[in-house]
Protein backbone atom coordinates (compact mmCIF):
# COMPACT_ATOMS: atom_id res chain seq x y z
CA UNK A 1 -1.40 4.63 10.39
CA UNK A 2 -5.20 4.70 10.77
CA UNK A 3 -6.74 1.21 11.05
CA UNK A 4 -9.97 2.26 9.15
CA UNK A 5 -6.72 3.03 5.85
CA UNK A 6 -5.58 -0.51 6.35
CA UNK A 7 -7.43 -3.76 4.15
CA UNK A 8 -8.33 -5.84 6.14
CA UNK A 9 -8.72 -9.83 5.68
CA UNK A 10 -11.10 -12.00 8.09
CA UNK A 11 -9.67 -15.57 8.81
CA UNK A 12 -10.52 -18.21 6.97
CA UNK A 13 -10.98 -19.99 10.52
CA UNK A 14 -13.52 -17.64 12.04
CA UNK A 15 -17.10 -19.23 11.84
CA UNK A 16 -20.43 -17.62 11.88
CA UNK A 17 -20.89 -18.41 15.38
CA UNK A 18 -19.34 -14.81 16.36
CA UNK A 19 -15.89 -15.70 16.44
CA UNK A 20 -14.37 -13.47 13.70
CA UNK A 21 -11.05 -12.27 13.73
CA UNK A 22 -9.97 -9.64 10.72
CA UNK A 23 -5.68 -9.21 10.35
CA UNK A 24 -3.86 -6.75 7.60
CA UNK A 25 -0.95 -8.47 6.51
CA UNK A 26 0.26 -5.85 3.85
CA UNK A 27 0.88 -3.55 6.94
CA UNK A 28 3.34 -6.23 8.29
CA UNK A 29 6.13 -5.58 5.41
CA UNK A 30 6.24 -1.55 6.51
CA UNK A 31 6.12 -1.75 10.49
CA UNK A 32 7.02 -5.54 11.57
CA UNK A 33 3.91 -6.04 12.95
CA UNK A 34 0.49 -7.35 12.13
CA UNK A 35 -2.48 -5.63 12.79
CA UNK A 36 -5.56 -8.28 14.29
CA UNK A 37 -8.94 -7.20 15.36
CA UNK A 38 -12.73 -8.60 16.29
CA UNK A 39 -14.54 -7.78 13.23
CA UNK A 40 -17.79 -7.77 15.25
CA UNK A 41 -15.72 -4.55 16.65
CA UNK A 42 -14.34 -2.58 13.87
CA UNK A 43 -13.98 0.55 16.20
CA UNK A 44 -12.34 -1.13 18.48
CA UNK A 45 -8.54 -2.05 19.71
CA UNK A 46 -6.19 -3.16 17.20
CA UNK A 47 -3.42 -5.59 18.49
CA UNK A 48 -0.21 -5.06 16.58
CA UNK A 49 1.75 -8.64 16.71
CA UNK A 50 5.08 -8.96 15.45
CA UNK A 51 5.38 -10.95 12.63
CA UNK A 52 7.93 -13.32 13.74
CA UNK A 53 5.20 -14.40 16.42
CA UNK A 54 2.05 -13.62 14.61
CA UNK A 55 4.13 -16.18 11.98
CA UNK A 56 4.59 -19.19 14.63
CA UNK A 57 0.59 -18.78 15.97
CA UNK A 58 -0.54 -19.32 12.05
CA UNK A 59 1.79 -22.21 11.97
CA UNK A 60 0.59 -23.50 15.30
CA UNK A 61 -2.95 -23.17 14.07
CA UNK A 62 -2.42 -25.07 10.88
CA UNK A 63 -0.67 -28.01 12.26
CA UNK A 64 -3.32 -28.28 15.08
CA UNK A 65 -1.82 -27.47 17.62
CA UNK A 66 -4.33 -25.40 19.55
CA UNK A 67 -7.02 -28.32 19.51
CA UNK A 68 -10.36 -26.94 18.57
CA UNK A 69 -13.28 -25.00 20.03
């Protein structure tokens, strides 16, 4: 699937200080993986996570667990 097809969503904890990540969730339910890129970058690499790990790093970031920047 072309990433330019897929909606993307940018993360509610991406600031305007150039940190900006976009993900497609809807694409996880077809392939078992998420789609995540630099929105500064639209062109540019897509990573593909699996859910079951792009699951625990959302979890992770909501309970903290990663500190912050």
């Amino acid at each position: 699937m072309a990433t330019e097809s897929l909606h993307w969503f940018k993360s509610s904890y991406s600031n305007n200080g150039g940190s900006c990540v976009e993900w497609a969730p809807a694409h996880a339910a077809a392939t078992g993986t998420v789609p995540v890129r630099d929105s500064k970058s639209l062109g540019g690499p897509v990573l593909h996570i699996p859910t079951h790990a792009f699951t625990s790093f959302v979890t992770g970031v909501k309970a903290g667990d990663f500190g912050t920047a």
